[in-house]
Protein backbone atom coordinates (compact mmCIF):
# COMPACT_ATOMS: atom_id res chain seq x y z
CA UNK A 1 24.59 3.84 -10.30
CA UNK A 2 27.02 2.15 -7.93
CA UNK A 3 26.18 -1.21 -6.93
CA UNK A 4 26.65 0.38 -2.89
CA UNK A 5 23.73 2.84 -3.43
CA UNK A 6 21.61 -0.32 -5.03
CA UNK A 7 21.95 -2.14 -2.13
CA UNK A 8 20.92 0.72 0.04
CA UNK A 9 18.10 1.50 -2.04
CA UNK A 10 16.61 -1.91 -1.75
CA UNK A 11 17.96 -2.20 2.08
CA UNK A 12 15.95 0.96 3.06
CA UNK A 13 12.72 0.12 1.37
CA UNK A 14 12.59 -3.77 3.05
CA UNK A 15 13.31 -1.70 6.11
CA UNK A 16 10.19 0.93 5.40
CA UNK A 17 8.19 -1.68 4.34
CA UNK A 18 8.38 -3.88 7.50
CA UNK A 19 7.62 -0.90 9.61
CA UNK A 20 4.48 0.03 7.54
CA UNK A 21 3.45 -3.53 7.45
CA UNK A 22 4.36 -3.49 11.18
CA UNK A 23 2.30 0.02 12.31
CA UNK A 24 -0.96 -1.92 10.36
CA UNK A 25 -0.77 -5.22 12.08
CA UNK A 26 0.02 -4.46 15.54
CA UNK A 27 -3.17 -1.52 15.02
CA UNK A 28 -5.43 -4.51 13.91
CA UNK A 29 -3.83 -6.39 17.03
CA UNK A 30 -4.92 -3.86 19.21
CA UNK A 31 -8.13 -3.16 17.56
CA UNK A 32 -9.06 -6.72 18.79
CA UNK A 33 -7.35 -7.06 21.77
CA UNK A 34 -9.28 -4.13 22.95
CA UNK A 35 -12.39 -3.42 20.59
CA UNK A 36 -13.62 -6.86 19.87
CA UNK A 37 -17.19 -7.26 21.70
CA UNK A 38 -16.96 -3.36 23.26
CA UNK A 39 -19.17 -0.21 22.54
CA UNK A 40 -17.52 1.98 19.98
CA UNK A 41 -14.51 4.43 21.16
CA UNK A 42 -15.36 7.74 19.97
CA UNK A 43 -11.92 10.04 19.18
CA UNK A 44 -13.69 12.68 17.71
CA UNK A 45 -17.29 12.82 18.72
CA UNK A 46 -19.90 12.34 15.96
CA UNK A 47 -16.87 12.64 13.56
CA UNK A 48 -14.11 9.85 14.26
CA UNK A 49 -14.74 6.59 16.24
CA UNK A 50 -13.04 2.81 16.51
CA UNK A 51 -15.57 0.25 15.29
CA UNK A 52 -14.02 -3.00 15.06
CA UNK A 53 -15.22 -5.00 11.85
CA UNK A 54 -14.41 -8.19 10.77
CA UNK A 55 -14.67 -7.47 6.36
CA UNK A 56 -14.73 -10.71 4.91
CA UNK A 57 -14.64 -8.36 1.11
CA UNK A 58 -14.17 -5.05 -0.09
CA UNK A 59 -15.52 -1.26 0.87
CA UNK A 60 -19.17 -0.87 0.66
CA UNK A 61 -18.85 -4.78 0.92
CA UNK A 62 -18.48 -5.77 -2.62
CA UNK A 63 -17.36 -9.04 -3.10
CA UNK A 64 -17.97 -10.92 0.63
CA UNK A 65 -16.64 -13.79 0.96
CA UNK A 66 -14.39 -13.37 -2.33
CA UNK A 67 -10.92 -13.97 -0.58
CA UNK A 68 -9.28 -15.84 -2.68
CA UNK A 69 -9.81 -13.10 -5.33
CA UNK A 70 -8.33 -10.79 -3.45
CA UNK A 71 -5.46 -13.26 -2.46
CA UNK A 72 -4.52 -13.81 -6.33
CA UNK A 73 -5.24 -10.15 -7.24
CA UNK A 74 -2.38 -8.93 -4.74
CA UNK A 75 -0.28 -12.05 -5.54
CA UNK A 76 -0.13 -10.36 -8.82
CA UNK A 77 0.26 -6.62 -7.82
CA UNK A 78 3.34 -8.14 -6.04
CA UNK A 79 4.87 -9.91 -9.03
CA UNK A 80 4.60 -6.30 -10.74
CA UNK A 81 5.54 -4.10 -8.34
CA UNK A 82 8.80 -6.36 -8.04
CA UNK A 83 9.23 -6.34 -11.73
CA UNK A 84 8.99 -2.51 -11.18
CA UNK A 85 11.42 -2.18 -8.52
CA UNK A 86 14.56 -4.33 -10.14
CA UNK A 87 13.75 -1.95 -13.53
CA UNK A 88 13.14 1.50 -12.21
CA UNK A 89 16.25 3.33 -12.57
CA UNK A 90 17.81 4.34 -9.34
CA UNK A 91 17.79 7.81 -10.15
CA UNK A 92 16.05 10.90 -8.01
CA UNK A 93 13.93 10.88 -10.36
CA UNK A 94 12.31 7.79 -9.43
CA UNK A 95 12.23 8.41 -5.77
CA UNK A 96 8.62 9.47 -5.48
CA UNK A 97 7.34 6.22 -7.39
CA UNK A 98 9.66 4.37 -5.01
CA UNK A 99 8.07 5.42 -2.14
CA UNK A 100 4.49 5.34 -3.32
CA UNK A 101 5.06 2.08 -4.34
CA UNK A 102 6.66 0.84 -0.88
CA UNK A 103 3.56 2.56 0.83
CA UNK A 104 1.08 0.65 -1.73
CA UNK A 105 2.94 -2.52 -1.34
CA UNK A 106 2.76 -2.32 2.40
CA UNK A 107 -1.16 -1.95 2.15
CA UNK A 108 -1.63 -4.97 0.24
CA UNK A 109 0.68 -6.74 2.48
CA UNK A 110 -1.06 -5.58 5.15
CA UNK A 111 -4.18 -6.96 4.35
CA UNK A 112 -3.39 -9.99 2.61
CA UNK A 113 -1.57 -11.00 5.67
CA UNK A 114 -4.80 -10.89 7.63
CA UNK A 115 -6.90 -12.45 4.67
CA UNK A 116 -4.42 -15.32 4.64
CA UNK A 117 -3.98 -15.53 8.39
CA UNK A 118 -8.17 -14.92 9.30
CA UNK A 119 -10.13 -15.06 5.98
CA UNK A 120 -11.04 -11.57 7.34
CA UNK A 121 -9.46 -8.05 7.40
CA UNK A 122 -9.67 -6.00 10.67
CA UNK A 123 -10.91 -3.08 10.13
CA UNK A 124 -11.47 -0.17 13.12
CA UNK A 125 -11.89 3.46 11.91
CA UNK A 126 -14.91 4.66 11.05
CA UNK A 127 -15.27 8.23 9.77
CA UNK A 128 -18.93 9.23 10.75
CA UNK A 129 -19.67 12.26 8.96
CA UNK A 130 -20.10 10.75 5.04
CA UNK A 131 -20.69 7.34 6.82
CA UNK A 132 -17.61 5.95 5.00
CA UNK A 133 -17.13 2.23 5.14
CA UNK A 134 -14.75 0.98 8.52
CA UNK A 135 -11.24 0.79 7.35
CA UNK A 136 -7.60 0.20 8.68
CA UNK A 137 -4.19 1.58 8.47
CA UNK A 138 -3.11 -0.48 5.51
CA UNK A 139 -6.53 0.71 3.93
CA UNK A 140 -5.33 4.36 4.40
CA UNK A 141 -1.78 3.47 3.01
CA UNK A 142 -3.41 2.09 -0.48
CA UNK A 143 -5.81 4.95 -1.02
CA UNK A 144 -3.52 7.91 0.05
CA UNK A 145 -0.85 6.51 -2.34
CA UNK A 146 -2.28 5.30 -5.01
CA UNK A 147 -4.18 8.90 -5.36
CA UNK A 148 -0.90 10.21 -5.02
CA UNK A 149 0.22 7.86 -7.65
CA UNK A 150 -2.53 9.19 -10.26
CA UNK A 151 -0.93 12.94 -9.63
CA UNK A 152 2.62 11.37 -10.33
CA UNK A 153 1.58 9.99 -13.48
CA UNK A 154 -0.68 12.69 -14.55
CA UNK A 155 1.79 15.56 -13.98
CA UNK A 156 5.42 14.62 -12.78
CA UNK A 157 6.09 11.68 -15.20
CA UNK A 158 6.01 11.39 -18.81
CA UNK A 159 6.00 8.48 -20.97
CA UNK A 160 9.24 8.67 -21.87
CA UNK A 161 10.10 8.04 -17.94
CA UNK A 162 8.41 4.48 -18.22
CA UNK A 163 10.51 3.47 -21.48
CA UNK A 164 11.92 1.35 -18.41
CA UNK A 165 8.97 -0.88 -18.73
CA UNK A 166 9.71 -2.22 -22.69
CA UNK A 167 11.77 -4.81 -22.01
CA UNK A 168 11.73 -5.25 -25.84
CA UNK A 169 13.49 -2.27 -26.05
CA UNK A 170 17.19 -0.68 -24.83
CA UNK A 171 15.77 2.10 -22.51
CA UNK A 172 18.09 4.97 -22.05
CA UNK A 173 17.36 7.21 -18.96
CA UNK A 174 16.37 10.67 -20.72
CA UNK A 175 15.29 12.63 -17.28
CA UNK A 176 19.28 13.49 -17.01
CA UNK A 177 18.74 12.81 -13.38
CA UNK A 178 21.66 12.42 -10.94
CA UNK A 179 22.15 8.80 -9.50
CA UNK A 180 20.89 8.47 -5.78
């Protein structure tokens, strides 16, 4: 791969990941410039409202008050998912883990920012219907990709495709996929 598409690579995923990390916090910052202390806003009656929440844990609120868990737990996802973006070969390939992982990377940004920055996460959507626990955008960018990671793994990649992660071993790209 030439060192020019590299660059642009890693140029256009900082980019993507500043907007997604953007689009979540200026939602929480209107969420509580304009829901904090007000009746709910129903979008969809009896089946979408915004319900500001202050979570101070998890969904279903596991862990409350457990922030600094949380806090080293995406410290770490961070370390690996940067390990996994210098080693992934820049091939097409590659481009739908790429992406998941900017959009899963962006989540836990997203809310570890606010954990940091409130010992809370702002959450305002509440889907009424299953009464499903009040979540955010950066919420919605973790679950939609990491199920979309699951159906990568189970049926696009094979275990040869992550010989990139042995760094014991020379990896040789065997998907005899063209460079992006």
């Amino acid at each position: 791969m030439s060192k020019k598409r590299g660059i642009v690579s890693g140029v256009l995923s900082v980019v993507g990941l500043a907007l997604l990390i953007g689009l979540d916090q200026w939602t929480k910052y209107l969420a509580v410039q304009h829901l904090v202390g007000q009746p709910d806003i129903p979008l969809i009656e009896n089946i979408l409202v915004l319900h500001y929440l202050e979570n101070v844990g998890a969904a279903f609120g596991l862990l409350k008050n457990q922030g600094w868990l949380f806090i080293v737990i995406t410290m770490m996802f961070l370390a690996f998912s940067s390990y996994l973006f210098v080693k992934m070969p820049k091939t097409k390939r590659y481009v739908p883990l790429h992406v998941v992982l900017v959009f899963l990377l962006a989540g836990a940004i997203g809310n570890l920012i606010d954990r940091v920055m409130n010992a809370y996460v702002v959450d305002f959507i509440y889907f009424v219907p299953i009464n499903f626990p009040v979540f955010n955008i950066a919420d919605i960018y973790v679950t939609v990709s990491a199920i979309i990671l699951i159906l990568l793994i189970a049926f696009h990649y094979k275990d040869a495709d992550f010989a990139f992660l042995n760094a014991n071993k020379e990896t040789k790209d065997t998907t005899k996929d063209k460079e992006i």
